[in-house]
N, C-alpha and C. Protein backbone atom coordinates (compact mmCIF):
# COMPACT_ATOMS: atom_id res chain seq x y z
N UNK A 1 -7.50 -51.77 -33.56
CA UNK A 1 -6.22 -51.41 -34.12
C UNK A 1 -5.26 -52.55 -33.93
N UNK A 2 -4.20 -52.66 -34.88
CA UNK A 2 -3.26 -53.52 -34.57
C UNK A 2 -2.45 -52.87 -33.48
N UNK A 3 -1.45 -54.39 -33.26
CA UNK A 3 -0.24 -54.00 -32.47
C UNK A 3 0.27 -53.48 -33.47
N UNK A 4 1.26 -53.14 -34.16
CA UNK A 4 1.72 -52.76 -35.13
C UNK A 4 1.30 -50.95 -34.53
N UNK A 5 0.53 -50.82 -35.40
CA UNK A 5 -0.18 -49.39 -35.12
C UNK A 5 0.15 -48.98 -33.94
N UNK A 6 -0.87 -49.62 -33.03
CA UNK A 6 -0.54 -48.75 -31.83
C UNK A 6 0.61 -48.57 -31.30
N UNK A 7 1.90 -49.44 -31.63
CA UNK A 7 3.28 -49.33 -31.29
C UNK A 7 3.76 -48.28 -31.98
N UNK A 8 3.27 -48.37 -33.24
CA UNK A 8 3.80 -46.95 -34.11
C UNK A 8 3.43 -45.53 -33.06
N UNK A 9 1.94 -45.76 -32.87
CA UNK A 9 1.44 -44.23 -32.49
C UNK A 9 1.82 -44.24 -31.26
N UNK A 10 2.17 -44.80 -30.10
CA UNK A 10 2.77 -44.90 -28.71
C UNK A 10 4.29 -44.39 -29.35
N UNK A 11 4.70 -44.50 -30.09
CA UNK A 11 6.10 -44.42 -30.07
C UNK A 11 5.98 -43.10 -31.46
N UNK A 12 5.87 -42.61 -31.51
CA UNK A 12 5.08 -41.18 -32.25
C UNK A 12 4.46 -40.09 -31.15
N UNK A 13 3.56 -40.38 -30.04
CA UNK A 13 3.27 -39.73 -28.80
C UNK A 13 4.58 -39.86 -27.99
N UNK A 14 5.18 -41.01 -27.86
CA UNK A 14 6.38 -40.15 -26.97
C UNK A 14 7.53 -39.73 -27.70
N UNK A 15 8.10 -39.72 -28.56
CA UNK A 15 8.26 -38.80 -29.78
C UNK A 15 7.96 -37.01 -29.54
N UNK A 16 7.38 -37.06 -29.61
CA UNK A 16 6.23 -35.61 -29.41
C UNK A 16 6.77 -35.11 -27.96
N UNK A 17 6.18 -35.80 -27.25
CA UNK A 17 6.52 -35.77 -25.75
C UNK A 17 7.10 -35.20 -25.06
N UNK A 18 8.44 -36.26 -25.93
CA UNK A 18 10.16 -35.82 -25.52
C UNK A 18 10.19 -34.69 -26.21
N UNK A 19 10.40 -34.40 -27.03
CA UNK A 19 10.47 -33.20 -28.02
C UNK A 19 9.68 -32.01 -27.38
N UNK A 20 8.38 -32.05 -27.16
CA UNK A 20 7.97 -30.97 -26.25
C UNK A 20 8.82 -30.65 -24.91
N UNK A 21 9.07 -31.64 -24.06
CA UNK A 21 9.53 -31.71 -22.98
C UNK A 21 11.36 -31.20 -23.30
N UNK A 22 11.93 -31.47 -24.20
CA UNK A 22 12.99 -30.70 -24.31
C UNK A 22 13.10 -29.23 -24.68
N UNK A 23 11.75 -28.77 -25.42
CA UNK A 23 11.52 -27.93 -26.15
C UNK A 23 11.22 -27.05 -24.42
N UNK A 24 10.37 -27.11 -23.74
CA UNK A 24 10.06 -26.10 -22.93
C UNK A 24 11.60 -26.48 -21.75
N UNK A 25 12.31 -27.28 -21.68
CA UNK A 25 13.41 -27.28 -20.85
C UNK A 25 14.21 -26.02 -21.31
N UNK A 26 14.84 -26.64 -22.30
CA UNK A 26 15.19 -25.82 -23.36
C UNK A 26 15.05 -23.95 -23.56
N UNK A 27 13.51 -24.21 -23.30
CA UNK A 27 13.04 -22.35 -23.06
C UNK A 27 13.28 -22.05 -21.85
N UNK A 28 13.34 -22.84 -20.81
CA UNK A 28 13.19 -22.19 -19.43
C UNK A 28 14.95 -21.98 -18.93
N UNK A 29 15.84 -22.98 -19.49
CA UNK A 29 17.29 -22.24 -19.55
C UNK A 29 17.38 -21.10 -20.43
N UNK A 30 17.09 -20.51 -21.19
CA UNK A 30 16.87 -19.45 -22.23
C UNK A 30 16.58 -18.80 -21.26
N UNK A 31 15.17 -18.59 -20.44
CA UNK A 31 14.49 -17.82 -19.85
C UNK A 31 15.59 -17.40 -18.69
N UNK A 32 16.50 -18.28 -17.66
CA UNK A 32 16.82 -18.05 -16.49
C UNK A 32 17.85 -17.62 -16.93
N UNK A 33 18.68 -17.74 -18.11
CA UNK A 33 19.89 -16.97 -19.08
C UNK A 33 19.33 -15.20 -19.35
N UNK A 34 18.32 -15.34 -19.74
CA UNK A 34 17.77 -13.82 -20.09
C UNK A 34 17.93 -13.33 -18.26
N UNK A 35 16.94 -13.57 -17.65
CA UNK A 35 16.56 -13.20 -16.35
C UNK A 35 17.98 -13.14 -15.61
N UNK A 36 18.70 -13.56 -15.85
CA UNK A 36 20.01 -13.77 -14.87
C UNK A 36 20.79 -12.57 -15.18
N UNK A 37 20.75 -12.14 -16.57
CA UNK A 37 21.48 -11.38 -17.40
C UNK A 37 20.99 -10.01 -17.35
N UNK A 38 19.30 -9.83 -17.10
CA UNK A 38 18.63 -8.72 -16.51
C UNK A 38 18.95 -8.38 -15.00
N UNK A 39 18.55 -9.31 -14.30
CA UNK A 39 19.53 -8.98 -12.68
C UNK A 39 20.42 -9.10 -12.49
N UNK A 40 21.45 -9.17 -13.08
CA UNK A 40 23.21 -8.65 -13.34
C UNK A 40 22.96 -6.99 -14.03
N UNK A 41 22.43 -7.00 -14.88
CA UNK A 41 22.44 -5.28 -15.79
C UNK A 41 21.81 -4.64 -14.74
N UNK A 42 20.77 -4.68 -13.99
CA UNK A 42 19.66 -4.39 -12.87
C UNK A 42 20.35 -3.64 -11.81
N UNK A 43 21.51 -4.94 -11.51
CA UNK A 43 22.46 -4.80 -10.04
C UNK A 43 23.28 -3.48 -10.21
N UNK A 44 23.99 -3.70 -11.73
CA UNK A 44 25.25 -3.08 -11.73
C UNK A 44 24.48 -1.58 -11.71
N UNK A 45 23.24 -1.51 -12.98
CA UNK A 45 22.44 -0.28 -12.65
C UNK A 45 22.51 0.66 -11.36
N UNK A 46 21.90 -0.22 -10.45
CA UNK A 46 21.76 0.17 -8.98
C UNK A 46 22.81 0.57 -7.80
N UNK A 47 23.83 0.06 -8.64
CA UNK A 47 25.17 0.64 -8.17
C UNK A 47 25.44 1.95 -8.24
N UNK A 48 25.68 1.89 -9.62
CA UNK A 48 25.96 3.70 -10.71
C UNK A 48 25.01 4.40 -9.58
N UNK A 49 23.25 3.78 -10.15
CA UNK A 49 22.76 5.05 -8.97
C UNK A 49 22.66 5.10 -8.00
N UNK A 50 22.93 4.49 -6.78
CA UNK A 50 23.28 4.47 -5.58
C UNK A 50 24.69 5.50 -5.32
N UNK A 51 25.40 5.29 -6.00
CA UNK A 51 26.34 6.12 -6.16
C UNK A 51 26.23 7.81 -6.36
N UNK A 52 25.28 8.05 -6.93
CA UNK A 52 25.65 9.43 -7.89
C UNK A 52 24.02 9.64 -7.54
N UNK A 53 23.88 11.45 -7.21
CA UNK A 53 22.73 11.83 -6.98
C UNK A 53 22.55 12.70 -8.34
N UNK A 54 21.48 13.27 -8.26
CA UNK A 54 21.01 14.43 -9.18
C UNK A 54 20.25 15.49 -8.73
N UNK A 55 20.48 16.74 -9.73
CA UNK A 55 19.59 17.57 -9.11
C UNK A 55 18.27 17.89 -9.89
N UNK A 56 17.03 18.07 -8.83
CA UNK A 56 16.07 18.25 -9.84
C UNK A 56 15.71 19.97 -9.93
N UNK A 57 14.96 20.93 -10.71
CA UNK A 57 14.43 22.19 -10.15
C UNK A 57 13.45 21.88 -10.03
N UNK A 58 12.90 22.66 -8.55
CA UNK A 58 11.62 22.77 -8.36
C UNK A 58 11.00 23.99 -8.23
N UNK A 59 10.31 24.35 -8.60
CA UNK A 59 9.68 25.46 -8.91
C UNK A 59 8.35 25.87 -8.02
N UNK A 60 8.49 26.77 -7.18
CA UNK A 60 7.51 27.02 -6.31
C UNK A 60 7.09 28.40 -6.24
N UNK A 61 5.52 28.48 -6.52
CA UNK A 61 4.87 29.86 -6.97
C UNK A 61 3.58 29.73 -5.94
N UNK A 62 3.72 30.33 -4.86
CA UNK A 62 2.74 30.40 -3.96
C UNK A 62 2.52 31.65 -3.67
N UNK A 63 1.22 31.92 -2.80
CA UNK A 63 1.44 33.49 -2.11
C UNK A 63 1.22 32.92 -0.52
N UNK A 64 1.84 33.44 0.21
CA UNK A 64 2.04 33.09 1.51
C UNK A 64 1.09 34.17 2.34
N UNK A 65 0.30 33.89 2.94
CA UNK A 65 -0.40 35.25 4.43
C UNK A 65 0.74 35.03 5.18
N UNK A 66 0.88 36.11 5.44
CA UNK A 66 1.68 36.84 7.19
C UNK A 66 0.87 37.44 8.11
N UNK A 67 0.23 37.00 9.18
CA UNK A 67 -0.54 37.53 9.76
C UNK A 67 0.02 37.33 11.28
N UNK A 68 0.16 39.09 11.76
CA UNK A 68 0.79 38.35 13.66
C UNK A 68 0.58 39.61 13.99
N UNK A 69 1.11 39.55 15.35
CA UNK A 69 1.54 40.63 16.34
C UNK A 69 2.61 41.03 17.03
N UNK A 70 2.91 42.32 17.13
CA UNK A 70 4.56 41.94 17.28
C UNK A 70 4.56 42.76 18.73
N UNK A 71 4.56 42.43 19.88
CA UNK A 71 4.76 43.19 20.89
C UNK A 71 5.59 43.89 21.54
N UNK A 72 5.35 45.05 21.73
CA UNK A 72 6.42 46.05 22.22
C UNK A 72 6.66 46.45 23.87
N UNK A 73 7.14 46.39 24.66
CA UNK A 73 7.15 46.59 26.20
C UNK A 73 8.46 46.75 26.33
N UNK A 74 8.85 48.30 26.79
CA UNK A 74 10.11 48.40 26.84
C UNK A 74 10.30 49.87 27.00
N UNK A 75 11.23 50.17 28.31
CA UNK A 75 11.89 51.12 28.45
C UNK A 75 12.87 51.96 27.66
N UNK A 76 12.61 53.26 27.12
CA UNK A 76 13.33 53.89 26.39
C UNK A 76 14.28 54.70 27.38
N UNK A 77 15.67 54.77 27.58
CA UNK A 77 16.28 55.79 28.15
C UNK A 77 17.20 57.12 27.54
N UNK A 78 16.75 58.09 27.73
CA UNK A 78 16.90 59.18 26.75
C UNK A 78 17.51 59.96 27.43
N UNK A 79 19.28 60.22 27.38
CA UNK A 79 20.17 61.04 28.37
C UNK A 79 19.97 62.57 27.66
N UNK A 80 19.41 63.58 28.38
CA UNK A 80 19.63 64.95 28.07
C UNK A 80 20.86 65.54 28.96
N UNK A 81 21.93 66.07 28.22
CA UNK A 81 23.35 66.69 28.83
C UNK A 81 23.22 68.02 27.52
N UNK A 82 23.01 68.92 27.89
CA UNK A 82 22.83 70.12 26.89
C UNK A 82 22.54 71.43 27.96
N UNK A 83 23.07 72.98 27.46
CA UNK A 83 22.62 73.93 27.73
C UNK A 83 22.52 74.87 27.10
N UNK A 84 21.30 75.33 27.80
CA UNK A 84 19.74 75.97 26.58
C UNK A 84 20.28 77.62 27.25
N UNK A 85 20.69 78.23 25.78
CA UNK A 85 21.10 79.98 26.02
C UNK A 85 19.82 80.56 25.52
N UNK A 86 19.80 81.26 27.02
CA UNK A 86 18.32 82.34 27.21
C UNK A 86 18.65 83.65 26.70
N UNK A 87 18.62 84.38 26.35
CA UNK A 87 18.77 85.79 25.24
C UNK A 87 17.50 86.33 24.97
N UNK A 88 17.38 87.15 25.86
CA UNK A 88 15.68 87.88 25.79
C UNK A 88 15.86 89.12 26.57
N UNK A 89 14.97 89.95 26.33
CA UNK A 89 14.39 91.02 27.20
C UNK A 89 13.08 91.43 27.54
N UNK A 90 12.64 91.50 28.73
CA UNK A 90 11.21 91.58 29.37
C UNK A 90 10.76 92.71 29.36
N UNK A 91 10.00 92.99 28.95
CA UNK A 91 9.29 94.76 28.95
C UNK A 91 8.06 94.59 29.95
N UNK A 92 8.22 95.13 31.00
CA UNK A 92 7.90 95.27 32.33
C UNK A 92 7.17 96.47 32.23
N UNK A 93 5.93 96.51 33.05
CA UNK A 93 5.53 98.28 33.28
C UNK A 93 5.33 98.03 35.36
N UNK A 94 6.22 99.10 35.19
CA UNK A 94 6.32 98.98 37.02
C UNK A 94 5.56 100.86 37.27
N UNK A 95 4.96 100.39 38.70
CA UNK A 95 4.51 101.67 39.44
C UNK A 95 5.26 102.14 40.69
N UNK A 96 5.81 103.58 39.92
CA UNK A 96 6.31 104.05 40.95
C UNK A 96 5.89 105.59 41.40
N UNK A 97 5.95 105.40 43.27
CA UNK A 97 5.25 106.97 43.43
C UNK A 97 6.21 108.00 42.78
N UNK A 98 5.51 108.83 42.34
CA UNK A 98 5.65 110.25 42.51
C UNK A 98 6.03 110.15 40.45
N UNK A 99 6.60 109.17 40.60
CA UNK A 99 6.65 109.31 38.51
C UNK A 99 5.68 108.51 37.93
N UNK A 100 4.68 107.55 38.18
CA UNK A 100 3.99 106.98 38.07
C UNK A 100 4.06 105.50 36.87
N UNK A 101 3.35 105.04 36.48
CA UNK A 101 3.86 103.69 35.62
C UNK A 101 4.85 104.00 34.89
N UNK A 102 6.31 103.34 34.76
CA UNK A 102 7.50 103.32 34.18
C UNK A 102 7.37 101.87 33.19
N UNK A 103 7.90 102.18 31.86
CA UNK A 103 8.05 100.71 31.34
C UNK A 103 9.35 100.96 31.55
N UNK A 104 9.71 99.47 31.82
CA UNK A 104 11.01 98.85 32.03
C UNK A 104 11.62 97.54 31.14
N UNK A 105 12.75 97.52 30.26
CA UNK A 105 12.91 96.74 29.62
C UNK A 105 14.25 96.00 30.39
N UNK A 106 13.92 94.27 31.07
CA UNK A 106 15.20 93.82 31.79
C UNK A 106 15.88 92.88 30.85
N UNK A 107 16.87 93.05 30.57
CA UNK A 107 17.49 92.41 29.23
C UNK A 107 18.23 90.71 30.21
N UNK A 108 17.69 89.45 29.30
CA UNK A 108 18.27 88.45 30.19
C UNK A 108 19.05 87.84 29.10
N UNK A 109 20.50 86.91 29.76
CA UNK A 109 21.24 86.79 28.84
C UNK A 109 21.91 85.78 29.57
N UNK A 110 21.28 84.68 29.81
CA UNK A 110 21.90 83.67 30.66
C UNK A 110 22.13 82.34 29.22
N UNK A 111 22.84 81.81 30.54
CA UNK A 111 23.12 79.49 29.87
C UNK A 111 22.44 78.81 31.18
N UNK A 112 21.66 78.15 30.48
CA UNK A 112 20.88 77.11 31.73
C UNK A 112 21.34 75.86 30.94
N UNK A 113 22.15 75.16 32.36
CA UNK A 113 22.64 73.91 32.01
C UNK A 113 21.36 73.02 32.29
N UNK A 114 21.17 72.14 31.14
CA UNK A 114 19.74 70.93 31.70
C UNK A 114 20.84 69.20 31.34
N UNK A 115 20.73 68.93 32.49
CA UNK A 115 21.06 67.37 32.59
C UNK A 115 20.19 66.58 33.23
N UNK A 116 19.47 65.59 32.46
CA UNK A 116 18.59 64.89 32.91
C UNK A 116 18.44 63.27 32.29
N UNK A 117 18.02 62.48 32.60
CA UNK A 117 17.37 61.34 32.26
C UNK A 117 15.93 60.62 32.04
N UNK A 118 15.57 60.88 30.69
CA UNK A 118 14.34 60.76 30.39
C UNK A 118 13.98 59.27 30.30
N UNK A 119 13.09 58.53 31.22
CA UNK A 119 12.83 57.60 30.93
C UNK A 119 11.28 57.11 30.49
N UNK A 120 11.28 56.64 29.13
CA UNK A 120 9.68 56.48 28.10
C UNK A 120 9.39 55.09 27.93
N UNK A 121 8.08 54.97 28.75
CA UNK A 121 7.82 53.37 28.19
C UNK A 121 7.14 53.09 27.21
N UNK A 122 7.92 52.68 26.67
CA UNK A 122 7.10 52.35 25.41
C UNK A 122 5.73 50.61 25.62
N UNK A 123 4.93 51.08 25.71
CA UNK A 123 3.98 49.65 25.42
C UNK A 123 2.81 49.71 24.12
N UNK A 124 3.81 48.83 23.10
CA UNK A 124 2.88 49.15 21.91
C UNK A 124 1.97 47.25 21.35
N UNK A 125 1.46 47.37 20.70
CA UNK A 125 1.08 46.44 19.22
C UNK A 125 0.99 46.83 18.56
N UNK A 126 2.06 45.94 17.10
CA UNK A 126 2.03 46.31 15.83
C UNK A 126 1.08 45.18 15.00
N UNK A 127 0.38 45.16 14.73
CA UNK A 127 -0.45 44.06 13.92
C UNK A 127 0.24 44.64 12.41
N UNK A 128 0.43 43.34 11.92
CA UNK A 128 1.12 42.77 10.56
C UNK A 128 0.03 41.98 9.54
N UNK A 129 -0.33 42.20 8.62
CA UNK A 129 -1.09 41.17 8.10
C UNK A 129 -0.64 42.10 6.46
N UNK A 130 0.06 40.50 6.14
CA UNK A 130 0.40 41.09 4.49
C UNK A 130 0.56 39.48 3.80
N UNK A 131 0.61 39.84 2.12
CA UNK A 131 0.95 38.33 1.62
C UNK A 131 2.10 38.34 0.95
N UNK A 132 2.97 37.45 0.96
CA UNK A 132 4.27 37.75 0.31
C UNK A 132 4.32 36.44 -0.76
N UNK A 133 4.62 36.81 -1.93
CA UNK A 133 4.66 36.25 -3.15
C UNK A 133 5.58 35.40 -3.60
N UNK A 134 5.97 34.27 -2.86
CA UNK A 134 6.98 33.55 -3.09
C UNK A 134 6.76 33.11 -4.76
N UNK A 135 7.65 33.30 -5.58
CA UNK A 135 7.86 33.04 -7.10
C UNK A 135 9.29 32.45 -7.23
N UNK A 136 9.76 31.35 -7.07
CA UNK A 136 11.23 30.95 -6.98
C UNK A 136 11.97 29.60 -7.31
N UNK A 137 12.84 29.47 -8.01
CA UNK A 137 13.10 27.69 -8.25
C UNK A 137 13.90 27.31 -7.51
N UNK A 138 13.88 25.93 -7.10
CA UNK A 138 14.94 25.75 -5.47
C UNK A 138 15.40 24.51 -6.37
N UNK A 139 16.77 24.28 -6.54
CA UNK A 139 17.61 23.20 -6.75
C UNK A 139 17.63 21.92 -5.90
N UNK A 140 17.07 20.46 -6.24
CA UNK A 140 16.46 19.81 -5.06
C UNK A 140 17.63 18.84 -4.81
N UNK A 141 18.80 18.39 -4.80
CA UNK A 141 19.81 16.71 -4.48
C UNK A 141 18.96 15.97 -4.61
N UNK A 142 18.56 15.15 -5.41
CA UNK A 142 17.86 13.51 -4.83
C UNK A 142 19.49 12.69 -5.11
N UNK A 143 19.42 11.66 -3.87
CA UNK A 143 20.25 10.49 -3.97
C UNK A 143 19.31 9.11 -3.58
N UNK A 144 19.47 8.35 -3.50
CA UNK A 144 19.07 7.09 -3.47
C UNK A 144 19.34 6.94 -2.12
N UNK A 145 18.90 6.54 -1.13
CA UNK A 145 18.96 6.75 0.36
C UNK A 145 20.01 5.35 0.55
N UNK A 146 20.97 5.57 1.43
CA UNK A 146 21.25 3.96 1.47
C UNK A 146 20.80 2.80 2.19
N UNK A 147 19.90 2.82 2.91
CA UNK A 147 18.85 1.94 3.61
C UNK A 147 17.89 0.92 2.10
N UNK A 148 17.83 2.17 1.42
CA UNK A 148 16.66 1.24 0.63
C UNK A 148 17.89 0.79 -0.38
N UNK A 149 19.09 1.71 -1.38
CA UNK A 149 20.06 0.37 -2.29
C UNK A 149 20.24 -0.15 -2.08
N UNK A 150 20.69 -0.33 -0.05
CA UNK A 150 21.14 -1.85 0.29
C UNK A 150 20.14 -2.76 0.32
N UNK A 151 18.74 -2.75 0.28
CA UNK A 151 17.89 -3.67 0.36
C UNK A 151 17.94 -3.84 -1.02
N UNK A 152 17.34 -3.17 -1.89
CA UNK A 152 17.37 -3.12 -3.24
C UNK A 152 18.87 -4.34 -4.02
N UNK A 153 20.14 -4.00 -3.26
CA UNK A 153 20.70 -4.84 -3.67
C UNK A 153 20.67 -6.12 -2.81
N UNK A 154 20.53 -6.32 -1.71
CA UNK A 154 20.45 -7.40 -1.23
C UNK A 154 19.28 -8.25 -2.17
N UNK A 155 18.16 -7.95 -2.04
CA UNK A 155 16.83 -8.47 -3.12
C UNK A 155 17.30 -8.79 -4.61
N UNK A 156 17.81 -7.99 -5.12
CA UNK A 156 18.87 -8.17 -6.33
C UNK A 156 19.62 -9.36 -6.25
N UNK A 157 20.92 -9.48 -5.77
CA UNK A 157 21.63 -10.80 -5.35
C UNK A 157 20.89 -11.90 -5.12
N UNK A 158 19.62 -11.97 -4.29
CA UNK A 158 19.12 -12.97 -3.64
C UNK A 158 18.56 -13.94 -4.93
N UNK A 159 17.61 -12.93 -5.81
CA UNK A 159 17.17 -13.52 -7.13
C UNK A 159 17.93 -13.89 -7.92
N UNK A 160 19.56 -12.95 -8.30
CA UNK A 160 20.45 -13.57 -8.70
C UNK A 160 20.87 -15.41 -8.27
N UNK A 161 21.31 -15.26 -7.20
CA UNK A 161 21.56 -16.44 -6.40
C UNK A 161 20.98 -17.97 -6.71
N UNK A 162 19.29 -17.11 -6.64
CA UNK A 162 18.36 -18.48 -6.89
C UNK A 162 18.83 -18.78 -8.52
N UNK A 163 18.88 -18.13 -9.63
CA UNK A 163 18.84 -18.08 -10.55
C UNK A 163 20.13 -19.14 -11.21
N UNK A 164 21.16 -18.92 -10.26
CA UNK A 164 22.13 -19.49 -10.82
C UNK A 164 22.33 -21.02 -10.42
């Protein structure tokens, strides 16, 4: 090849070169413009929700066993203050000489006072065994904990940072 030529095509390859080499400079400010502009929208994002919780429903349909014992040990004290009216008559057959068996009717007509203190121990077990049908929606808060937004934004900034 001539000089000629090859000066042409040396100077045609760096031509190219440069042009590539501006061309991907070129993209990679584009790129850290996009990216910079995503972790700015990202940040401010993470703010709003760091800020503000929501509620979710949750819906829970289980059947639950109950199975136990419930123990009983325990003194009952039971005050009796009352009086019990007797109203009766006894028909009696009595022996007497010379008239021989007499019925006798003795008419009773009393109040018997009863005051007492009844004391009952009770010692029982009740065994329980049933299933209860929980069917119910429970309203849940989620917030964004602040341990993890502040990392979340610290990590945020940091990439920002490099970026700029």
């Amino acid at each position: 090849m001539k000089p000629k030529t090859t000066l042409i095509v040396l100077a045609a390859g760096l031509a190219l070169s440069l042009f590539v080499n501006v061309f991907v400079i070129w993209s990679l400010f584009n790129f850290r413009s996009s990216a910079l502009n995503t972790i700015v929208t990202a940040r401010e994002g993470l703010e709003q929700l760091a800020a503000e919780s929501f509620t979710a429903d949750v819906r829970i349909n289980q059947i639950l066993p109950l199975e136990m014992n419930i123990e009983i040990d325990q003194t009952i004290s039971v005050p009796i203050d009352t009086t019990y009216t007797l109203n009766t008559v006894v028909h009696t057959t009595v022996s007497l000489p010379f008239f021989g068996p007499q019925d006798i009717a003795v008419p009773i007509n009393e109040e018997i006072p009863l005051q007492a203190n009844l004391e009952l121990p009770v010692q029982l077990t009740v065994p329980i065994s049933t299933e209860y049908h929980l069917d119910t929606v429970l309203p849940v808060e989620i917030s964004l904990p602040l341990e993890t937004a502040g990392r979340l934004r610290q990590t945020l900034q940091d990439i920002e940072d490099g970026l700029r």
